[in-house]
Protein backbone atom coordinates (compact mmCIF):
# COMPACT_ATOMS: atom_id res chain seq x y z
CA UNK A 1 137.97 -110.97 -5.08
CA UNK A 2 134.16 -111.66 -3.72
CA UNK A 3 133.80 -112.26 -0.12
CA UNK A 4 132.72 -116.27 -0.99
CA UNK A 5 136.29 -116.31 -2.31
CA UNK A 6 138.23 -115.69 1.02
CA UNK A 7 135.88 -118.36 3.07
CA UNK A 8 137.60 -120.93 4.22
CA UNK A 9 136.28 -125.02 3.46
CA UNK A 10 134.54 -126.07 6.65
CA UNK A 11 136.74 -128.05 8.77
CA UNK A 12 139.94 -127.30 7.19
CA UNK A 13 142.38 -124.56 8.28
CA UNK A 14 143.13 -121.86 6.30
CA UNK A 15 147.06 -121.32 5.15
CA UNK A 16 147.53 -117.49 4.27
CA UNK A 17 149.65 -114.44 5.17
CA UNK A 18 148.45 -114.63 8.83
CA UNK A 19 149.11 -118.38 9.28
CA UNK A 20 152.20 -118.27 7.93
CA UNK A 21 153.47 -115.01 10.20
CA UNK A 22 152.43 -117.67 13.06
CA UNK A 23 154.26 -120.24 11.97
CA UNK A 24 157.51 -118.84 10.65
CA UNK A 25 159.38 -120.47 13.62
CA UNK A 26 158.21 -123.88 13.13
CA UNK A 27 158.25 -123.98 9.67
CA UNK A 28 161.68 -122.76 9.89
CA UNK A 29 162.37 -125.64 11.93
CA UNK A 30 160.79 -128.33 9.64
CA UNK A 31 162.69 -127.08 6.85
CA UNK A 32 166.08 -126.82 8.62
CA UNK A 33 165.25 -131.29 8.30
CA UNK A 34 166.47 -131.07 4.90
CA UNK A 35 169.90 -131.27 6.39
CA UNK A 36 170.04 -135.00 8.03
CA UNK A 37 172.68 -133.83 10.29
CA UNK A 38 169.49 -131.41 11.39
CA UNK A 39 167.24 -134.38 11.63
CA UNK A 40 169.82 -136.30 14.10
CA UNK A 41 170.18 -133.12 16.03
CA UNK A 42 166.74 -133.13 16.70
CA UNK A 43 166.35 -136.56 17.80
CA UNK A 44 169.61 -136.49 19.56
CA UNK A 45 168.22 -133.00 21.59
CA UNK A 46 164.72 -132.16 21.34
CA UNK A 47 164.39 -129.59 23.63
CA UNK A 48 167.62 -127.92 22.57
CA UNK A 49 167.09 -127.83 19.00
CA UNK A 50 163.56 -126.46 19.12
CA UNK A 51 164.98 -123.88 21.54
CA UNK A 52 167.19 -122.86 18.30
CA UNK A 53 164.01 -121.36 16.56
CA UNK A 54 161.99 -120.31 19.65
CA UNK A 55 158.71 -122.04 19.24
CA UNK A 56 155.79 -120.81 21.14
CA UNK A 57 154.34 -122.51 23.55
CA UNK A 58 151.83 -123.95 21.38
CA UNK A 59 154.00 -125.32 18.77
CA UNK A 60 156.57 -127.44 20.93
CA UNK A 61 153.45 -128.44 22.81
CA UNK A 62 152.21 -129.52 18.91
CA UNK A 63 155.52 -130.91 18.39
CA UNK A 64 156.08 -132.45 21.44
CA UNK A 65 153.00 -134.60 20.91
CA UNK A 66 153.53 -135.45 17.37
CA UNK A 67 150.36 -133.16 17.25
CA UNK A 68 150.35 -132.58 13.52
CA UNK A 69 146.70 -131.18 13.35
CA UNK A 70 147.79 -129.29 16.01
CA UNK A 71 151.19 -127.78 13.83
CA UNK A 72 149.29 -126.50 11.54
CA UNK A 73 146.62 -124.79 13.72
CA UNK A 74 149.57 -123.12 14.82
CA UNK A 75 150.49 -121.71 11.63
CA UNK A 76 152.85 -124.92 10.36
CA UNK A 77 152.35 -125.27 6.34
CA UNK A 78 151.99 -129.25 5.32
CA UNK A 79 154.75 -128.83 3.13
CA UNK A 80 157.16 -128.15 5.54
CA UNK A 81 155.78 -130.17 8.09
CA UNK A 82 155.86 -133.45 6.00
CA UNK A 83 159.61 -132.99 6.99
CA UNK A 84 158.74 -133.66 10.86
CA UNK A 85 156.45 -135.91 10.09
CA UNK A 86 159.03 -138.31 8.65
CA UNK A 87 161.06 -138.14 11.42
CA UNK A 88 158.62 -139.43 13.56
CA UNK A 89 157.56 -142.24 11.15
CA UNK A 90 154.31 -140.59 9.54
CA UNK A 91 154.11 -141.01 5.77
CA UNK A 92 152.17 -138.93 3.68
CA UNK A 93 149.09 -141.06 4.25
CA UNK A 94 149.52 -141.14 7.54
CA UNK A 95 149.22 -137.51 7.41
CA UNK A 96 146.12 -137.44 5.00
CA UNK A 97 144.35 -139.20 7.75
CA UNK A 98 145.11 -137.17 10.55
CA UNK A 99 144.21 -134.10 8.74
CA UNK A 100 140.62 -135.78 7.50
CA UNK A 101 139.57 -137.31 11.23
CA UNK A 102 140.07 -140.99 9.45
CA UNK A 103 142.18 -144.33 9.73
CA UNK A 104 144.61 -144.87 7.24
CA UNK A 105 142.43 -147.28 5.49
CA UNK A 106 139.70 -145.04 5.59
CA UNK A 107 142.11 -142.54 4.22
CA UNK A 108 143.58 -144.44 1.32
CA UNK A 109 139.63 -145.83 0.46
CA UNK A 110 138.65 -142.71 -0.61
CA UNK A 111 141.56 -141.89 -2.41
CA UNK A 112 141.00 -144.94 -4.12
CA UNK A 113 137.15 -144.32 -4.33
CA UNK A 114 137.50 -140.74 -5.84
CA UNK A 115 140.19 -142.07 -8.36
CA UNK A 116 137.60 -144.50 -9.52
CA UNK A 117 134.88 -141.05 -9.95
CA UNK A 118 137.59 -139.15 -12.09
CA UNK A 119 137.81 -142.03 -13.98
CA UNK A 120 134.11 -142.52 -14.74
CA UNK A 121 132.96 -138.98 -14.75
């Protein structure tokens, strides 16, 4: 692979072997919300259920402030986390704009915008 292939896109963070090593724990945790009793443990017990898949320090401080740019600088994939994010109300859009610095409406412009490119290019 040439060395321009492993760079990452400016202002994005890269999701690879290393990342995911970090983040086993709290992608473990996300996907342990495909069980809805999971998902009312959690919001019954914070604390105590992300004691269950010891977190670092980092990622319950992510967590704990619904932090999801955060999550994934600590190694949380966006696949997994899109399971948290539900449970604290965040929709996929939602998400979109947190991860690209804009509003929602920002957000779901240029989604609209670059639909309306593919569709003329």
């Amino acid at each position: 692979m040439a060395d321009h292939d492993t760079l990452p896109i400016p202002g994005t963070t890269l999701f690879d072997g290393d990342a995911a090593a970090k983040g086993y724990a709290l992608n473990a945790l996300c996907y342990s919300f495909n069980d809805a009793a999971n998902r009312q443990a959690f919001l019954d017990d914070e604390d105590a259920y992300c004691a269950r898949f010891d977190l670092t320090p980092v990622q319950r401080k992510a967590v704990a402030d619904r932090d999801v740019l955060g999550m994934i600088a600590a190694g949380g994939n966006i696949y997994y986390l899109a399971k948290l994010a539900g449970i604290f109300g965040l929709n996929v859009q939602d998400v979109g704009a947190l991860q690209t610095g804009k509003t929602v409406a920002e957000f779901k412009q240029m989604l609209l915008d670059q639909g309306k490119d593919l569709a003329h290019g």
